[in-house]
C-alpha atoms as a PDB file:
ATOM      1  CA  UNK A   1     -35.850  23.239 -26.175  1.00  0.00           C
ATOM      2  CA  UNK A   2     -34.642  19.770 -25.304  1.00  0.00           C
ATOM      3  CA  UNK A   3     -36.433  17.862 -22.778  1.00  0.00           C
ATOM      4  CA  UNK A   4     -34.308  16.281 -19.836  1.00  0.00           C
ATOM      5  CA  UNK A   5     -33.949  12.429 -19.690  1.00  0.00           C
ATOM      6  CA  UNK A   6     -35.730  10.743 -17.132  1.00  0.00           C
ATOM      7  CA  UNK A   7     -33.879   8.970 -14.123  1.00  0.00           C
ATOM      8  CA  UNK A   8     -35.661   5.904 -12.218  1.00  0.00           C
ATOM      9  CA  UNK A   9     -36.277   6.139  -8.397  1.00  0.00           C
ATOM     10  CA  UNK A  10     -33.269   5.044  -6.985  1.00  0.00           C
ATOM     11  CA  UNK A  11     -35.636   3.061  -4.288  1.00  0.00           C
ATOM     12  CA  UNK A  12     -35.430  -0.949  -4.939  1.00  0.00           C
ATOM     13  CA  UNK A  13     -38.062  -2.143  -6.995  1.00  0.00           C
ATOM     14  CA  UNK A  14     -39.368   1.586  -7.959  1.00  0.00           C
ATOM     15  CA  UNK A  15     -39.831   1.747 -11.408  1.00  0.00           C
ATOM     16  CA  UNK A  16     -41.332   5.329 -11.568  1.00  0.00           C
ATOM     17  CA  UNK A  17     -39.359   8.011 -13.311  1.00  0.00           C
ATOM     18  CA  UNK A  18     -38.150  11.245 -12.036  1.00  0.00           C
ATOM     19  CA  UNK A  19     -36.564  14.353 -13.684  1.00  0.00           C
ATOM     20  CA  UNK A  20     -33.927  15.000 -10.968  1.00  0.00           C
ATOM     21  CA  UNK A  21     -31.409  11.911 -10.193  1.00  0.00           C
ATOM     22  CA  UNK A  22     -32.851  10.566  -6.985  1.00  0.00           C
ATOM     23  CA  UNK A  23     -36.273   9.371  -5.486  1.00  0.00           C
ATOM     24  CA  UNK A  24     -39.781   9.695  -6.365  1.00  0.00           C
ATOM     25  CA  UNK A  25     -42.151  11.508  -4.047  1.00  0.00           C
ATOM     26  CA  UNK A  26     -43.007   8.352  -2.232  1.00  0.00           C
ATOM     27  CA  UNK A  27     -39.954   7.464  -1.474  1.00  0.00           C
ATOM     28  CA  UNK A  28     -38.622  10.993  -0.809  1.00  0.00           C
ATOM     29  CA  UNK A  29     -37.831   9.904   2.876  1.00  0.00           C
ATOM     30  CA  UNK A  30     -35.389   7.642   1.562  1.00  0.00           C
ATOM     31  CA  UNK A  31     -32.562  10.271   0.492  1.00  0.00           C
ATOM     32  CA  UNK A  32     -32.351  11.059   4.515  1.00  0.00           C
ATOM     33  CA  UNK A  33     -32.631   7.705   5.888  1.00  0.00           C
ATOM     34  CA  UNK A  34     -35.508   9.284   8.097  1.00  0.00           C
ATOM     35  CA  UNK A  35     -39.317   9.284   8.152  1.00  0.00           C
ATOM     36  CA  UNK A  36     -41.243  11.979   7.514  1.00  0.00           C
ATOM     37  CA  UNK A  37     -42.149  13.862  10.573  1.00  0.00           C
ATOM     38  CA  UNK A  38     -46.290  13.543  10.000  1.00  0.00           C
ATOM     39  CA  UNK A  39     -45.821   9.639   9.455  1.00  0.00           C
ATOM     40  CA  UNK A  40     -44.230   9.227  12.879  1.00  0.00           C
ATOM     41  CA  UNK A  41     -46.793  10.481  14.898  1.00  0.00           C
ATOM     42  CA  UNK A  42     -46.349  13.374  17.281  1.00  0.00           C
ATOM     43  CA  UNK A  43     -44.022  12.855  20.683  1.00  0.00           C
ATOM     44  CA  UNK A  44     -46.633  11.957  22.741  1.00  0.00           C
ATOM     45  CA  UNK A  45     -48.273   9.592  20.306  1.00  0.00           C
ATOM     46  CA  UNK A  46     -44.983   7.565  19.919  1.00  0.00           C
ATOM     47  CA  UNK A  47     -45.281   7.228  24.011  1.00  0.00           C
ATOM     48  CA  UNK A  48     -43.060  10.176  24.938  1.00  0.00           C
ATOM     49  CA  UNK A  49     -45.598  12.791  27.123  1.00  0.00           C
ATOM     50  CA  UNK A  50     -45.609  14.139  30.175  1.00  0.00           C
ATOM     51  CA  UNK A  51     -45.391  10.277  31.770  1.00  0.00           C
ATOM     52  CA  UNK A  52     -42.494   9.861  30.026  1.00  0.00           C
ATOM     53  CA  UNK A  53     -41.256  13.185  31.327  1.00  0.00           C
ATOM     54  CA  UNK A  54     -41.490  12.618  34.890  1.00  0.00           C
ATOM     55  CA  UNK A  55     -40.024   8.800  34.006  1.00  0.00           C
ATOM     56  CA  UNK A  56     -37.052  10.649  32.750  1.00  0.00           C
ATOM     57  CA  UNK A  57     -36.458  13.262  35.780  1.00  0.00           C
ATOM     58  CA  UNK A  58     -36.585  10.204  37.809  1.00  0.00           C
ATOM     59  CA  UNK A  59     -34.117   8.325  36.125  1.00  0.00           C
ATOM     60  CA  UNK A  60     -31.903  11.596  35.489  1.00  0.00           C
ATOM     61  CA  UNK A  61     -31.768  11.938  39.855  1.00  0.00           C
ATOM     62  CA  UNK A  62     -31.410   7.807  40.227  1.00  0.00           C
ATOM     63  CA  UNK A  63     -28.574   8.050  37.592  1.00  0.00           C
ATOM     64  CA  UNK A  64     -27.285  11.388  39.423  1.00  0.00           C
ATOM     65  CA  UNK A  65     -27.226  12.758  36.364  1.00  0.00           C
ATOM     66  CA  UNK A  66     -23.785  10.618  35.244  1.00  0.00           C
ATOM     67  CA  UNK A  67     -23.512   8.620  31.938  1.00  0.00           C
ATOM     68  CA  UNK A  68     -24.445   4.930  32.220  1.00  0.00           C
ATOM     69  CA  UNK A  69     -23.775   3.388  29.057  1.00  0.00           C
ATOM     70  CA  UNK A  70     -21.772   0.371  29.086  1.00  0.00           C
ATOM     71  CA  UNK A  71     -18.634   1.853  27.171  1.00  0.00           C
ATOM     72  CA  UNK A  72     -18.582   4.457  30.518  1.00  0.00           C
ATOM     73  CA  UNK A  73     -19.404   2.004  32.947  1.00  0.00           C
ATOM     74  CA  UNK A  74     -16.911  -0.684  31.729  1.00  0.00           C
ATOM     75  CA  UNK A  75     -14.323   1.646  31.108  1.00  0.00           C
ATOM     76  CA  UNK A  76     -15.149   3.974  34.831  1.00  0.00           C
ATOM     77  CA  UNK A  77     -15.622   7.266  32.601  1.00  0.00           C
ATOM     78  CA  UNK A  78     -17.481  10.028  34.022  1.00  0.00           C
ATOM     79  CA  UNK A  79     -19.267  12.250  31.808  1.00  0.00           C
ATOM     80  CA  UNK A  80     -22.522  14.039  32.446  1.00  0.00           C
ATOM     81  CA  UNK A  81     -25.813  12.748  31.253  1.00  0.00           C
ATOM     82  CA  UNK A  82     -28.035  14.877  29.668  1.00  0.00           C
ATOM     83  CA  UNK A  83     -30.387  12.174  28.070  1.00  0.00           C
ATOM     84  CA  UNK A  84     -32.424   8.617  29.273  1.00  0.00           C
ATOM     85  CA  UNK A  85     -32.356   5.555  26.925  1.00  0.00           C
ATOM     86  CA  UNK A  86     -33.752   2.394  26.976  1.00  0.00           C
ATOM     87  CA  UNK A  87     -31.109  -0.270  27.018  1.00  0.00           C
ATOM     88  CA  UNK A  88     -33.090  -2.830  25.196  1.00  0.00           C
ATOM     89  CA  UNK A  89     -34.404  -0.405  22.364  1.00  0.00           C
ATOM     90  CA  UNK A  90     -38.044  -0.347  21.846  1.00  0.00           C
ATOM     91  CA  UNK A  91     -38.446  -1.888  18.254  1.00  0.00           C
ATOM     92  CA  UNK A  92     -36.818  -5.083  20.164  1.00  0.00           C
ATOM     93  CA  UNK A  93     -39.203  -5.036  22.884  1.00  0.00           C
ATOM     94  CA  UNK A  94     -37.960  -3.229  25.174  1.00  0.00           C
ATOM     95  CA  UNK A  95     -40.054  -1.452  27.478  1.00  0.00           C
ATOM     96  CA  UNK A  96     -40.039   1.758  29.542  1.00  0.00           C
ATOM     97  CA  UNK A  97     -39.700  -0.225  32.538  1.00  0.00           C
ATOM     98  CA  UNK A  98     -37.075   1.964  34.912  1.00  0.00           C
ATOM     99  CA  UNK A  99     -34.874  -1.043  35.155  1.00  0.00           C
ATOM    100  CA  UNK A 100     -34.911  -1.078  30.864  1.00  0.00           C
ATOM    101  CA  UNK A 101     -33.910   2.883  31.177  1.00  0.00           C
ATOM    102  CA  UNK A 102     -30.961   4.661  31.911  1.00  0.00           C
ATOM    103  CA  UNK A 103     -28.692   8.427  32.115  1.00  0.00           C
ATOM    104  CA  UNK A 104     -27.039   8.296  28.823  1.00  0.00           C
ATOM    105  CA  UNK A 105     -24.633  11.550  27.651  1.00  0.00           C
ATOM    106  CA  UNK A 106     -25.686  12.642  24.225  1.00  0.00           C
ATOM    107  CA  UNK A 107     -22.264  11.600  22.536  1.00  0.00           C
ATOM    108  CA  UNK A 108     -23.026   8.270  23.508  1.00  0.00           C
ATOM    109  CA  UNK A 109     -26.332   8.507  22.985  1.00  0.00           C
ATOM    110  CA  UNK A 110     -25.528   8.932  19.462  1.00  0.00           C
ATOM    111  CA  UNK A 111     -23.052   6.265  18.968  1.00  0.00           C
ATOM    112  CA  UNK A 112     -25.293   3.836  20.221  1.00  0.00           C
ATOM    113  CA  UNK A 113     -28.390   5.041  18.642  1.00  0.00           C
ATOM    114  CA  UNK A 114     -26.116   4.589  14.974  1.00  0.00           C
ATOM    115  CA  UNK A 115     -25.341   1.153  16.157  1.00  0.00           C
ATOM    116  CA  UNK A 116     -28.992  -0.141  16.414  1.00  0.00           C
ATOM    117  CA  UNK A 117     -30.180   1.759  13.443  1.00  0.00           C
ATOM    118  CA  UNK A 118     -27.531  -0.277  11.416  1.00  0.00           C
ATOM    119  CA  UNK A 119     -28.827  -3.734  12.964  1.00  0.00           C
ATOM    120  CA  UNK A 120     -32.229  -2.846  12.086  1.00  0.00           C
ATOM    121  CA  UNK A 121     -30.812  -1.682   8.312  1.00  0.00           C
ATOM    122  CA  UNK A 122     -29.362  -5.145   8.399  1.00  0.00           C
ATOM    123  CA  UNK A 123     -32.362  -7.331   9.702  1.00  0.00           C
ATOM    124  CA  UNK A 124     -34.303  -5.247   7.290  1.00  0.00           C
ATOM    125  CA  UNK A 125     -32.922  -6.452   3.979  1.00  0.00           C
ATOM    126  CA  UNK A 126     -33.392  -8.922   2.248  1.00  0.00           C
END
């Protein structure tokens, strides 16, 4: 029986060799763009407990429960919010100060969300 040809890791400067056209096992995480859940920590451990649940009721009632992201605010649409983000994300020091946090409604929670993850992408290369 034939063998089948080995393919490198598709990860940048991975020269290990896999059967299946893709990524090595330690840079599986790569084909999703995610990290694996057990190298993230658990929710509390990445600062989102029961503090941060009470933070968020709060900011759900200040908000009254009405999407504040600037494309809604700038352009007076009303849609409900369902989530809280930070305006300045985290991983660019933002902090969970309530002034940093706001009602955000998951459409445009995503949007934005896919926005920073591309400038981090970006700042990330090199």
């Amino acid at each position: 029986m034939a063998r089948r040809t080995l393919f490198p890791c598709r990860h940048r400067g991975c020269s290990a060799l896999v059967r299946i056209s893709g990524f090595c096992d330690e840079h599986a995480a790569d084909a999703i763009g995610w990290k694996r859940s057990h190298l993230r920590g658990s929710r509390r451990e990445r600062g989102y407990g029961p503090e941060w649940d009470r933070l968020r009721s709060l900011i759900l009632k200040r908000d009254r429960h009405l999407c504040q992201c600037c494309d809604c605010v700038n352009t007076a649409r009303v849609l409900p919010a369902t989530e809280v983000d930070h305006r300045i994300p985290k991983s660019e020091g933002g902090t969970d100060a309530p002034d940093n946090l706001c009602a955000i409604n998951s459409d445009c929670h995503k949007r934005k969300t896919a926005k920073e993850s591309a400038r981090a992408r970006a700042r990330a290369k090199p």
